[in-house]
C-alpha atoms as a PDB file:
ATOM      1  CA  UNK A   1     205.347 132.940 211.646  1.00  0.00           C
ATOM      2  CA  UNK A   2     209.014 134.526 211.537  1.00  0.00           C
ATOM      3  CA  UNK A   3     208.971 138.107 209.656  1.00  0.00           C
ATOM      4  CA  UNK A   4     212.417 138.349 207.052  1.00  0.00           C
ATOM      5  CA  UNK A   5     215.150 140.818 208.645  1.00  0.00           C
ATOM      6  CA  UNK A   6     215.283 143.599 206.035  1.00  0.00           C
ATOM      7  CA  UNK A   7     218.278 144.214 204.522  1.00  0.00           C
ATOM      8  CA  UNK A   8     220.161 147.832 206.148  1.00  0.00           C
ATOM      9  CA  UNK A   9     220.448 150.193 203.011  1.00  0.00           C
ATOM     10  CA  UNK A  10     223.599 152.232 202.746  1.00  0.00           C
ATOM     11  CA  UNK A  11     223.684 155.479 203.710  1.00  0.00           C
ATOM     12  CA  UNK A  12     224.142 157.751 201.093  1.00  0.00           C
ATOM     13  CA  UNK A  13     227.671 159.093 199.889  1.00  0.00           C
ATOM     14  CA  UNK A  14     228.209 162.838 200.108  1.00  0.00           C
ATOM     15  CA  UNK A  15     228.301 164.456 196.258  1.00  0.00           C
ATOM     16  CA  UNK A  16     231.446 166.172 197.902  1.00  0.00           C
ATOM     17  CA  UNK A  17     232.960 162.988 199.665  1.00  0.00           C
ATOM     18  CA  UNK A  18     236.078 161.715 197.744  1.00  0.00           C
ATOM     19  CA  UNK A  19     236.015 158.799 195.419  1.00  0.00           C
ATOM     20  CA  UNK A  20     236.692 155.612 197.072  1.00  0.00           C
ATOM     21  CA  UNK A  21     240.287 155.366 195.321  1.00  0.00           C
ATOM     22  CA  UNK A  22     241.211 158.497 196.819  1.00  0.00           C
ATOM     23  CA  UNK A  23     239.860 157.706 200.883  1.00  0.00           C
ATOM     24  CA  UNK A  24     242.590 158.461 202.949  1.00  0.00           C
ATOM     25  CA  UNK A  25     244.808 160.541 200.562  1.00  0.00           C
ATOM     26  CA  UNK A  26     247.280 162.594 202.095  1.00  0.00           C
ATOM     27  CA  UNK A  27     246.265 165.840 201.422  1.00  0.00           C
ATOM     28  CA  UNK A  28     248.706 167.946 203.108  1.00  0.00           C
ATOM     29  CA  UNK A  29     251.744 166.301 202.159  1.00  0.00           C
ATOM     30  CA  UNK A  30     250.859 166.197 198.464  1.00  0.00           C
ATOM     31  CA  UNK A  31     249.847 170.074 198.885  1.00  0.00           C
ATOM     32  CA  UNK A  32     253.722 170.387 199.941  1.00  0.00           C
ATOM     33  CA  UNK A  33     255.143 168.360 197.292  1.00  0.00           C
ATOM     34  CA  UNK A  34     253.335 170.653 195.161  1.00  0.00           C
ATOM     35  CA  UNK A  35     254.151 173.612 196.479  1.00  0.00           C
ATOM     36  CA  UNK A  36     257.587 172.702 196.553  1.00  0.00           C
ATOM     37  CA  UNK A  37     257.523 171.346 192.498  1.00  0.00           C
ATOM     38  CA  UNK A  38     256.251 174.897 191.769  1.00  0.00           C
ATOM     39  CA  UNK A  39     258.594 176.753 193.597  1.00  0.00           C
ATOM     40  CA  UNK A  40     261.444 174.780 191.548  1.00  0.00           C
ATOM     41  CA  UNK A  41     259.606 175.191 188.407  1.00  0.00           C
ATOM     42  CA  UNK A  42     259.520 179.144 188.709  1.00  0.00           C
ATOM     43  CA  UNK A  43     262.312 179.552 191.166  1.00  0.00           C
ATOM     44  CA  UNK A  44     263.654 182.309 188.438  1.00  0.00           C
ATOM     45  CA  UNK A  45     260.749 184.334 189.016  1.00  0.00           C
ATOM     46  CA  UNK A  46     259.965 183.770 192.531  1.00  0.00           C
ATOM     47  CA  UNK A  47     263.276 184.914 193.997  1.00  0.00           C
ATOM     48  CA  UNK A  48     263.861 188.296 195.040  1.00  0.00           C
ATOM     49  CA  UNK A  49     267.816 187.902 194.262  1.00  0.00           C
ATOM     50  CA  UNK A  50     270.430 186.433 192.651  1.00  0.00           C
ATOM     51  CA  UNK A  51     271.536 183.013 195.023  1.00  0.00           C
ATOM     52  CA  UNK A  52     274.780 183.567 194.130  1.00  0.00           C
ATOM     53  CA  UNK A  53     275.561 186.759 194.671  1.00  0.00           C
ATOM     54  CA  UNK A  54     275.945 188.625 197.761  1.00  0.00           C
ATOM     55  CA  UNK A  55     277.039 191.778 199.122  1.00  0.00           C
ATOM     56  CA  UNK A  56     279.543 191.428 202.451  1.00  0.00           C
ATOM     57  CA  UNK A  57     278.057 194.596 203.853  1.00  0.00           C
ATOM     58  CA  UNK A  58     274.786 192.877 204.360  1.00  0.00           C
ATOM     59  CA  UNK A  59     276.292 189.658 205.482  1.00  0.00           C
ATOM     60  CA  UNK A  60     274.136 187.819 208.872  1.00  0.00           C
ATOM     61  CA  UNK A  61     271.665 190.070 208.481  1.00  0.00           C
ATOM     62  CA  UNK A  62     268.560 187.938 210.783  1.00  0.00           C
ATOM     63  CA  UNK A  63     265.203 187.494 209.265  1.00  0.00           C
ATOM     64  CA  UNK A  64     262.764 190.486 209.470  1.00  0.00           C
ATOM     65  CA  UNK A  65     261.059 190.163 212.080  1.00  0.00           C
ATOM     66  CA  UNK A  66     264.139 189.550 214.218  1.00  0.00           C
ATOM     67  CA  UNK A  67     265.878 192.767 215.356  1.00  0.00           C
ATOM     68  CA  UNK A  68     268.610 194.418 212.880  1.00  0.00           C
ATOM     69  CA  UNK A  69     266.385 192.255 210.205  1.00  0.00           C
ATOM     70  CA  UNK A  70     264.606 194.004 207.556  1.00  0.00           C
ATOM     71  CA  UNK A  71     262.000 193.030 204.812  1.00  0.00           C
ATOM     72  CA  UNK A  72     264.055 193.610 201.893  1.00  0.00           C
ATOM     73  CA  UNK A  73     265.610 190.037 202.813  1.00  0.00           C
ATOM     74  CA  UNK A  74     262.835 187.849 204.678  1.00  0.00           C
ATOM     75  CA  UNK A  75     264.550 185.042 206.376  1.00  0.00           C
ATOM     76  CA  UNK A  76     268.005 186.907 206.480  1.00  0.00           C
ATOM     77  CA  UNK A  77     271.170 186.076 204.893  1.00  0.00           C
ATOM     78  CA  UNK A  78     274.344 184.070 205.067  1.00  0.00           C
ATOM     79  CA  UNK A  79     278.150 184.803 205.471  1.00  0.00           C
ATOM     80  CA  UNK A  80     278.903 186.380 202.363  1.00  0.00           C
ATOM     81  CA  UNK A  81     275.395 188.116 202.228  1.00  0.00           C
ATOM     82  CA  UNK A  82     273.571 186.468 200.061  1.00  0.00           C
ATOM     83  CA  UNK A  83     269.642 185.857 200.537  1.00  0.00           C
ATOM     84  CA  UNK A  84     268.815 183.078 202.240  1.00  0.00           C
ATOM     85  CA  UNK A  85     265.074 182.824 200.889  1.00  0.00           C
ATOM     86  CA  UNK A  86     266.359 183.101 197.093  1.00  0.00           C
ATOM     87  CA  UNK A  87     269.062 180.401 198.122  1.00  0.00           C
ATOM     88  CA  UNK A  88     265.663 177.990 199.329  1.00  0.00           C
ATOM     89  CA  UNK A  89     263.851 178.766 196.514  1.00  0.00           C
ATOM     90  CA  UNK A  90     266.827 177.334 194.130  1.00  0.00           C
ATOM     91  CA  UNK A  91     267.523 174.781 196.425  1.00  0.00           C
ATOM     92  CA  UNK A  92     264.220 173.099 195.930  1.00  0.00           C
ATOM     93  CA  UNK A  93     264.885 173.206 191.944  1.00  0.00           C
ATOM     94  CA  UNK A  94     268.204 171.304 192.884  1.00  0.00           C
ATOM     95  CA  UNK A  95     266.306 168.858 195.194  1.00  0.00           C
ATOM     96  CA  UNK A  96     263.830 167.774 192.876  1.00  0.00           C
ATOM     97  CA  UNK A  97     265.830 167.815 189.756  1.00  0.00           C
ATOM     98  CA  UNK A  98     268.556 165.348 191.974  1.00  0.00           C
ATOM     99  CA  UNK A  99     265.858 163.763 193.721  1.00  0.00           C
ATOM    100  CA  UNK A 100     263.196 162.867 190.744  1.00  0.00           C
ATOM    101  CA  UNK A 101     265.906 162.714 188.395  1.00  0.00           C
ATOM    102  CA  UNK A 102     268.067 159.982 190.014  1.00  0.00           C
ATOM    103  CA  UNK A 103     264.935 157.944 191.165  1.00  0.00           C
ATOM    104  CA  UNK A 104     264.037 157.742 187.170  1.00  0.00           C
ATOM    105  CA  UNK A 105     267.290 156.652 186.925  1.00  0.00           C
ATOM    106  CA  UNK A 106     267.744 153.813 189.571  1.00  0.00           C
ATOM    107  CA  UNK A 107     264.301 152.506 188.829  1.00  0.00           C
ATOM    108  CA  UNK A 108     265.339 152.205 185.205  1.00  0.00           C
ATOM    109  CA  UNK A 109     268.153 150.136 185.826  1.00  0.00           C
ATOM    110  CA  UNK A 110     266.351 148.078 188.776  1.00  0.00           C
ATOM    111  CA  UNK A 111     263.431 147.353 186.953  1.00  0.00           C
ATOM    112  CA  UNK A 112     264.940 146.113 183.880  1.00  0.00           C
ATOM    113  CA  UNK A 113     267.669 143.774 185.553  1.00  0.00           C
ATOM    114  CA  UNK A 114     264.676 142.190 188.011  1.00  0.00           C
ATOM    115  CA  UNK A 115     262.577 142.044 184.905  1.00  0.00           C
ATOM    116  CA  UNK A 116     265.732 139.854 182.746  1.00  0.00           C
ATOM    117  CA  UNK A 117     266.465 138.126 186.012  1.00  0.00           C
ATOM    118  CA  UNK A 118     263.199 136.941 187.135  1.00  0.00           C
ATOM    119  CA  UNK A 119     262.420 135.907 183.818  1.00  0.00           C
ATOM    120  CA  UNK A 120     265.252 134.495 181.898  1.00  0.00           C
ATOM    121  CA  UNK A 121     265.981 132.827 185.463  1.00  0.00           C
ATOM    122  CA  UNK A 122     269.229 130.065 184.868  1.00  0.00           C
ATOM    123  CA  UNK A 123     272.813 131.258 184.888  1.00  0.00           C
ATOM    124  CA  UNK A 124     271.459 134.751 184.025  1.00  0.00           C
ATOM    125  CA  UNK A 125     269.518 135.406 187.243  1.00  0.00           C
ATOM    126  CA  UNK A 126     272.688 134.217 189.315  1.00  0.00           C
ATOM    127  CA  UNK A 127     274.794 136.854 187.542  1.00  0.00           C
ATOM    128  CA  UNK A 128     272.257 139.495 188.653  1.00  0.00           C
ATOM    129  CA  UNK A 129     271.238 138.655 191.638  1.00  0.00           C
ATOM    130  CA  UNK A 130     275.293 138.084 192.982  1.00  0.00           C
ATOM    131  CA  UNK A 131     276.060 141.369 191.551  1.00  0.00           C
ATOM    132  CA  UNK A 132     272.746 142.892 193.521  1.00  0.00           C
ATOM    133  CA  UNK A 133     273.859 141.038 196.820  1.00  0.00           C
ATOM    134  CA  UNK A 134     277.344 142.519 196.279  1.00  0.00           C
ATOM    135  CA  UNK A 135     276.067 145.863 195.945  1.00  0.00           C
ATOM    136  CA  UNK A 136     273.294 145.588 199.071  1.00  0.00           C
ATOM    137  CA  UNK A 137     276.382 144.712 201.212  1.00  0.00           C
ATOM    138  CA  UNK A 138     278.082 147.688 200.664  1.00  0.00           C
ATOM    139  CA  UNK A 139     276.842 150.415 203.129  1.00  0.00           C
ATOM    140  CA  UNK A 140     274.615 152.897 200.540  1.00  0.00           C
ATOM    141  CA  UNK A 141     275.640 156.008 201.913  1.00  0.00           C
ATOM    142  CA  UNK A 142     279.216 155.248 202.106  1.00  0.00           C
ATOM    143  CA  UNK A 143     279.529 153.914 198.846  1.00  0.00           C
ATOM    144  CA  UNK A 144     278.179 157.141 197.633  1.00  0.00           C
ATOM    145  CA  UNK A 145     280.971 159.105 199.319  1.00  0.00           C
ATOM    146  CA  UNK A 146     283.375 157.204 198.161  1.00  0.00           C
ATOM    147  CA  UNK A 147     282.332 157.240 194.638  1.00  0.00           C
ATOM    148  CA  UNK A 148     281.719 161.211 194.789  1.00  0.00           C
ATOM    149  CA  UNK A 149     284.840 161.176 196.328  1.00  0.00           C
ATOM    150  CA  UNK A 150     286.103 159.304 193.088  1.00  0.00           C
ATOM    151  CA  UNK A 151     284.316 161.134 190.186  1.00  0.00           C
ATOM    152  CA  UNK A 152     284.191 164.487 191.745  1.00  0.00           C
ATOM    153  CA  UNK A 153     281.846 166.871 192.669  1.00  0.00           C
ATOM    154  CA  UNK A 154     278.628 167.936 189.831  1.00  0.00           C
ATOM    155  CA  UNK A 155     274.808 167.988 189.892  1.00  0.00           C
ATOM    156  CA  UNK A 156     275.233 165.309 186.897  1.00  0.00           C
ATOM    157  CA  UNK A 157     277.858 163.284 188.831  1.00  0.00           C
ATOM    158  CA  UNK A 158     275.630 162.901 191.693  1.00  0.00           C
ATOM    159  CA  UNK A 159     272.827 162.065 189.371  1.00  0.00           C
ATOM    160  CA  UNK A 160     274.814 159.384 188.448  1.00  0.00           C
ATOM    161  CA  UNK A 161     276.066 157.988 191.611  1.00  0.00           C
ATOM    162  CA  UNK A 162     272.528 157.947 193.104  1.00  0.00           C
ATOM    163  CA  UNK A 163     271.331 156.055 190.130  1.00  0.00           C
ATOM    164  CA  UNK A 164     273.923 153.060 190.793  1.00  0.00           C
ATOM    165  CA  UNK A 165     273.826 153.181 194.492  1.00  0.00           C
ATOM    166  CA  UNK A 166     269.999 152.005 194.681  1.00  0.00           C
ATOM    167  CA  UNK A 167     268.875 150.456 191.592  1.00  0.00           C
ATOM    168  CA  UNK A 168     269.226 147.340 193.413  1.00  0.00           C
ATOM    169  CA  UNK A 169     266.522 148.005 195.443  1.00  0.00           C
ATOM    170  CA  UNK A 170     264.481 148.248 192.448  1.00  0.00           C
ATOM    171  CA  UNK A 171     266.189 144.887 191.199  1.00  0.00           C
ATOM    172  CA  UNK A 172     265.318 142.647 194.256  1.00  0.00           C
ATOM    173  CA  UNK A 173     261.530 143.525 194.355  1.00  0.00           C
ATOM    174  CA  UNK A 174     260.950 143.375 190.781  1.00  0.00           C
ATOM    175  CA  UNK A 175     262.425 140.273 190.284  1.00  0.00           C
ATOM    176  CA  UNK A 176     260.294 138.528 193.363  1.00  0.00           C
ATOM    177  CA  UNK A 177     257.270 139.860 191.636  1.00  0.00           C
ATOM    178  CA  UNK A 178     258.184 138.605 188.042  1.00  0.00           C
ATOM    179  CA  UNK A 179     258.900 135.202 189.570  1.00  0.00           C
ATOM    180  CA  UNK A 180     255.871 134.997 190.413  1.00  0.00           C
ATOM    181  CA  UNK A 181     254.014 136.614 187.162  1.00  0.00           C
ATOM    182  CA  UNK A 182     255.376 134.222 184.798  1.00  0.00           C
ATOM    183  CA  UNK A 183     253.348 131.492 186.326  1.00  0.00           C
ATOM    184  CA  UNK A 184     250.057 133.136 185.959  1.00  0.00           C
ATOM    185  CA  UNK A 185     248.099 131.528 182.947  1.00  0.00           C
ATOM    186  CA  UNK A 186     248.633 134.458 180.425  1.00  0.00           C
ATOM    187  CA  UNK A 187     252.213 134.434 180.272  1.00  0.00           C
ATOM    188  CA  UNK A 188     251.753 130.769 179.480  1.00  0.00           C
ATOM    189  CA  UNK A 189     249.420 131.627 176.452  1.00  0.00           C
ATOM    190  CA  UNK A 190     252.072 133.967 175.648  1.00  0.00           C
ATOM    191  CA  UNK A 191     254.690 131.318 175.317  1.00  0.00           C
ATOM    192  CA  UNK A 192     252.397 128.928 173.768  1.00  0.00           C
ATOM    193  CA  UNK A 193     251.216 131.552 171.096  1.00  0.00           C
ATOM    194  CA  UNK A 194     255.056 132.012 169.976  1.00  0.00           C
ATOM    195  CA  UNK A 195     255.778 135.147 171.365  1.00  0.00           C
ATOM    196  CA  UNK A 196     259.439 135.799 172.221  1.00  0.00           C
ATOM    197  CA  UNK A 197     260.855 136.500 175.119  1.00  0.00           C
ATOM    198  CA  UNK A 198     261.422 140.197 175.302  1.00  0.00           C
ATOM    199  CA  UNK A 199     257.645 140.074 173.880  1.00  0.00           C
ATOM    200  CA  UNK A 200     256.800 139.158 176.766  1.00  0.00           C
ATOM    201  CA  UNK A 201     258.853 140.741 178.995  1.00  0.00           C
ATOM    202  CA  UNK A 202     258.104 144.183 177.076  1.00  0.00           C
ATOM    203  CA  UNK A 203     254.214 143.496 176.936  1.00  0.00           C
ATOM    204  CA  UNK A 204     253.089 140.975 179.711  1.00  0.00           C
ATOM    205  CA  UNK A 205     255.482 141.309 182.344  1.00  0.00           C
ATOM    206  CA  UNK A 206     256.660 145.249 182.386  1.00  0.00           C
ATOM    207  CA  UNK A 207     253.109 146.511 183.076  1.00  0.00           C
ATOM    208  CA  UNK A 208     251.973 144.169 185.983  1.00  0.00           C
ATOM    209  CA  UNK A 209     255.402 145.528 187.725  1.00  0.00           C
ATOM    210  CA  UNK A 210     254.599 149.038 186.982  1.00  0.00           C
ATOM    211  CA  UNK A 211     253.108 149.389 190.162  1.00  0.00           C
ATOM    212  CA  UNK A 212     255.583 148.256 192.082  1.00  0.00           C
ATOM    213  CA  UNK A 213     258.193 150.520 190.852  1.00  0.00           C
ATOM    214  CA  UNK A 214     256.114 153.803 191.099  1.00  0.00           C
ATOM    215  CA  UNK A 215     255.640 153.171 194.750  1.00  0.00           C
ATOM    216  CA  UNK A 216     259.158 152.056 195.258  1.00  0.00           C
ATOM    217  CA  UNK A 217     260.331 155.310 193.483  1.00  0.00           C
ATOM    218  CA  UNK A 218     258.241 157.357 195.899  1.00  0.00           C
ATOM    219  CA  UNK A 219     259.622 155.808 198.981  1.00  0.00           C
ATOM    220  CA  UNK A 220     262.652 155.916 197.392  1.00  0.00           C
ATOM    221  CA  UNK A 221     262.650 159.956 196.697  1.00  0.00           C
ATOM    222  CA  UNK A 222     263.046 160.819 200.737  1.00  0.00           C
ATOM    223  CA  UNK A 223     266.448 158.933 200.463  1.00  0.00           C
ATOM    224  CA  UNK A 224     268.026 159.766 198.005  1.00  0.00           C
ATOM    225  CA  UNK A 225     266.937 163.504 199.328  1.00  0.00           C
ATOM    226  CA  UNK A 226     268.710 162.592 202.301  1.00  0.00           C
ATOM    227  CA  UNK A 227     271.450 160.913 200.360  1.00  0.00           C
ATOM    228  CA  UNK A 228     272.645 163.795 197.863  1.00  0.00           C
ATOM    229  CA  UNK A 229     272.099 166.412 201.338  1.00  0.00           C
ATOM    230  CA  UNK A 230     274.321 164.607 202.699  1.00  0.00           C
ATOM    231  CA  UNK A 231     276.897 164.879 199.917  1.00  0.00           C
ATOM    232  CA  UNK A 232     276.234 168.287 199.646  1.00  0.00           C
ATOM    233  CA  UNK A 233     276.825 168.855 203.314  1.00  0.00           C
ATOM    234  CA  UNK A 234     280.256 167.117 203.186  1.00  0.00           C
ATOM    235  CA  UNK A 235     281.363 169.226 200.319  1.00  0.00           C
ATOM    236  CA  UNK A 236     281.334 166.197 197.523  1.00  0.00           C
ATOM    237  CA  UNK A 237     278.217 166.767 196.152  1.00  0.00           C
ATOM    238  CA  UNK A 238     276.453 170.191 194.789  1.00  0.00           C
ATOM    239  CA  UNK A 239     279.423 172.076 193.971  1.00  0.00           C
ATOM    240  CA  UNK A 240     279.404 175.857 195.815  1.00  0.00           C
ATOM    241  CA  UNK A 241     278.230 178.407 194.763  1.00  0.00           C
ATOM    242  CA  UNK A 242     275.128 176.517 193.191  1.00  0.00           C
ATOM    243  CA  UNK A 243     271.983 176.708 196.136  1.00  0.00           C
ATOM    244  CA  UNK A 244     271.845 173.206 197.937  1.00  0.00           C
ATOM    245  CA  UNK A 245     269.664 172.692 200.934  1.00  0.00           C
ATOM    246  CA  UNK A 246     272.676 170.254 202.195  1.00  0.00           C
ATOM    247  CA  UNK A 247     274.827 172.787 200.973  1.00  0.00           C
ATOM    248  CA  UNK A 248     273.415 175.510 203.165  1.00  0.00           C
ATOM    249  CA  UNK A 249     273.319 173.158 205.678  1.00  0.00           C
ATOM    250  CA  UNK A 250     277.102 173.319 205.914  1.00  0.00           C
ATOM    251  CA  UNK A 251     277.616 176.849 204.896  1.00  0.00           C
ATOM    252  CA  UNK A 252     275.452 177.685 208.538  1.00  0.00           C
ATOM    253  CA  UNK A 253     277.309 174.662 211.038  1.00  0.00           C
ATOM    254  CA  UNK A 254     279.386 176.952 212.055  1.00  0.00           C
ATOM    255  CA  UNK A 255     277.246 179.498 212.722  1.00  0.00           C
ATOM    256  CA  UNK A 256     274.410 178.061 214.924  1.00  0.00           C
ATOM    257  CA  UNK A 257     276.342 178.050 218.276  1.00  0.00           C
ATOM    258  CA  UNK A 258     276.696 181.617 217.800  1.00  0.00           C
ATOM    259  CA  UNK A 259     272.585 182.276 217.159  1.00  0.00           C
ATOM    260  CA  UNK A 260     272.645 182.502 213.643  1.00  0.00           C
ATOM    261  CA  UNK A 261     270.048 179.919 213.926  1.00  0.00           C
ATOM    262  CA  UNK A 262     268.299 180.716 210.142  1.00  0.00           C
ATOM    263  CA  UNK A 263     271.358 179.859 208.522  1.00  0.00           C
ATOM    264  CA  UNK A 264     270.617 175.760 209.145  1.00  0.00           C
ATOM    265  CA  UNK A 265     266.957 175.440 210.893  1.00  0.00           C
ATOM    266  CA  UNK A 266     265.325 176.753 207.232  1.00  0.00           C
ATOM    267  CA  UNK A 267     266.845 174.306 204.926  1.00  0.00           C
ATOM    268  CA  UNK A 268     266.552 171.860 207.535  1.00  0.00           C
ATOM    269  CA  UNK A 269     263.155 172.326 207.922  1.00  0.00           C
ATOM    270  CA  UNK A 270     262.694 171.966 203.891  1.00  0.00           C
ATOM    271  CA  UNK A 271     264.520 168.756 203.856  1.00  0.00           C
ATOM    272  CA  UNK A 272     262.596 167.601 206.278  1.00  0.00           C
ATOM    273  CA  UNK A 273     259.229 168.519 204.816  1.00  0.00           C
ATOM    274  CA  UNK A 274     260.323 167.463 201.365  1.00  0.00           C
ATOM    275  CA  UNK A 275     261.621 163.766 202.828  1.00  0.00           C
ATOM    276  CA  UNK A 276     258.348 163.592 205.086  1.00  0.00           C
ATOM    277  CA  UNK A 277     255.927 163.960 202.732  1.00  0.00           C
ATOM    278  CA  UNK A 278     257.020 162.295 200.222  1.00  0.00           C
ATOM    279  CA  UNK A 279     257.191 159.044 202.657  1.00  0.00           C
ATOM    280  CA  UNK A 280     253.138 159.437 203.364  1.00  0.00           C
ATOM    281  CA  UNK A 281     252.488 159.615 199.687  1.00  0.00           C
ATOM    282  CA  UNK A 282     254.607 156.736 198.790  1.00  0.00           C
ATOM    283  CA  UNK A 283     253.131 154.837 201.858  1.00  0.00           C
ATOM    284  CA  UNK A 284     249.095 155.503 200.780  1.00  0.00           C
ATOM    285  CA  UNK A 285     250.648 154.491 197.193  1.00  0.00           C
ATOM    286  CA  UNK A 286     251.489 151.635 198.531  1.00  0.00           C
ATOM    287  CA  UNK A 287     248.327 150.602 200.486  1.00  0.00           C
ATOM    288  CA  UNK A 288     246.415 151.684 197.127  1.00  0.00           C
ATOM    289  CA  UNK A 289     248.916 150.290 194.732  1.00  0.00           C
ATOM    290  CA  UNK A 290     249.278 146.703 196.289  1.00  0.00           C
ATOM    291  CA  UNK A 291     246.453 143.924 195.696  1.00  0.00           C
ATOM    292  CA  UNK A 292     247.154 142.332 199.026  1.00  0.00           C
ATOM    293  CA  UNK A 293     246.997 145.299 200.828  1.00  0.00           C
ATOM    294  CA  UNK A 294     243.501 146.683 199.320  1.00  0.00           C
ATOM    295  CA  UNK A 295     242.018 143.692 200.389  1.00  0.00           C
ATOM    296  CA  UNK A 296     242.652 144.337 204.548  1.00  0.00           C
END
């Protein structure tokens, strides 16, 4: 006489455990993302000083607990005396108004040419889809300098230029996705039901490819963080005097072999944290985000 294995009960979930949706979520760098979105938000209030105005008499003074540094200016100031902690605190409002603003933009763009392409399909896909390969060939961050180059120098300009330089990122992965959406059995019914083509685009297609593009736009914030530093650090993007991480970055160059070392390690350090952490929450986004990958 055999005796039935009894089925091993769960063990009981912690009432403080996270939801299953949220196992793994990267606490820390969505705590700095935060952090960073509120210092931008009240970056008028925050700031001890003025970012762009300075007093030569006080110019290289080192942070305070450095000596010849005092706690009237924290982390020290730059060549023409200005505070370097007020100039951070700005700089993150410039970051993530660049940064979020530009990604909003590309993905706009990107979505709604894969969405036509992928769709449509025929003579109109091949006009995309040329005009995307043309534009991946080009190197991204050179044909950002040579376009800021072009148009000049302005937080708006840069906006711009961002937006055009990766929207086809946007373009090539929404369009493999659609491809394969319009075969699924609903768009079908769609078609069969009379509904027109920008119907469907509008109603069946744009929010199955939602998902896609909010995790490409995370990824997508670290570089064109990197991107518009980068500008800023060759002089063609952020206009001086206005507080750029990139720009301080090339305000201080000149400085660090002398020991001045606050003038670039700070905003360093903030474009790195920024860039970094918003990788790890666009890469859980992903994992969470993507059918395939929930499934492994």
């Amino acid at each position: 006489m055999t005796i039935a294995a009894r089925p091993i009960a769960a063990a009981p979930r912690s009432p403080f455990a996270f939801p299953r949706w949220l196992e793994g979520f990267p606490i820390i760098p969505a705590l700095i993302l935060l952090l960073i979105a509120f210092v931008a938000v009240f970056a008028d209030v925050l700031a001890p000083y003025d970012p762009q105005i300075g007093s030569l008499r006080l110019r290289y003074r080192p942070p305070a607990w450095q000596e010849g540094g005092s706690m009237a200016h924290l982390l020290g100031t730059d060549h023409v005396g200005r505070d370097v902690l007020s100039r951070l605190i700005f700089g993150a409002r410039v970051s993530m108004i660049v940064g979020i603003t530009a990604v909003l933009v590309a993905g706009g763009i990107g979505t709604l040419l894969g969405i036509v392409s992928g769709f449509l399909g025929g003579w109109v896909d091949q006009v995309i889809m040329r005009l995307t390969d043309t534009w991946l060939a080009l190197p991204a961050l050179t044909f950002a300098i040579f376009m800021a180059a072009v148009v000049g120098p302005s937080e708006m300009n840069i906006i711009v230029i961002l937006g055009a330089v990766y929207w086809t990122r946007y373009a090539r992965v929404i369009r493999g996705e659609v491809l394969s959406l319009k075969e699924r059995e609903f768009v079908r019914l769609a078609i069969v039901a009379g509904c027109s083509k920008w119907t469907i685009m509008r109603r069946h297609i744009l929010p199955n490819v939602i998902n896609s593009a909010v995790v490409l736009g995370t990824l997508m914030l670290g570089v064109v963080i990197i991107t518009e530093a980068t500008l800023s650090f060759l002089g063609i993007g952020v206009p001086p005097p206005q507080p750029a991480w990139g720009l301080m970055l090339s305000d201080g160059k000149q400085s660090l072999m002398v020991g001045r070392w606050w003038l670039t390690i700070f905003p360093g350090c903030a474009i790195m944290l920024m860039v970094l952490s918003a990788n790890i929450l666009g890469d859980w986004l992903r994992v969470k985000l993507d059918p395939q990958l929930r499934q492994l």
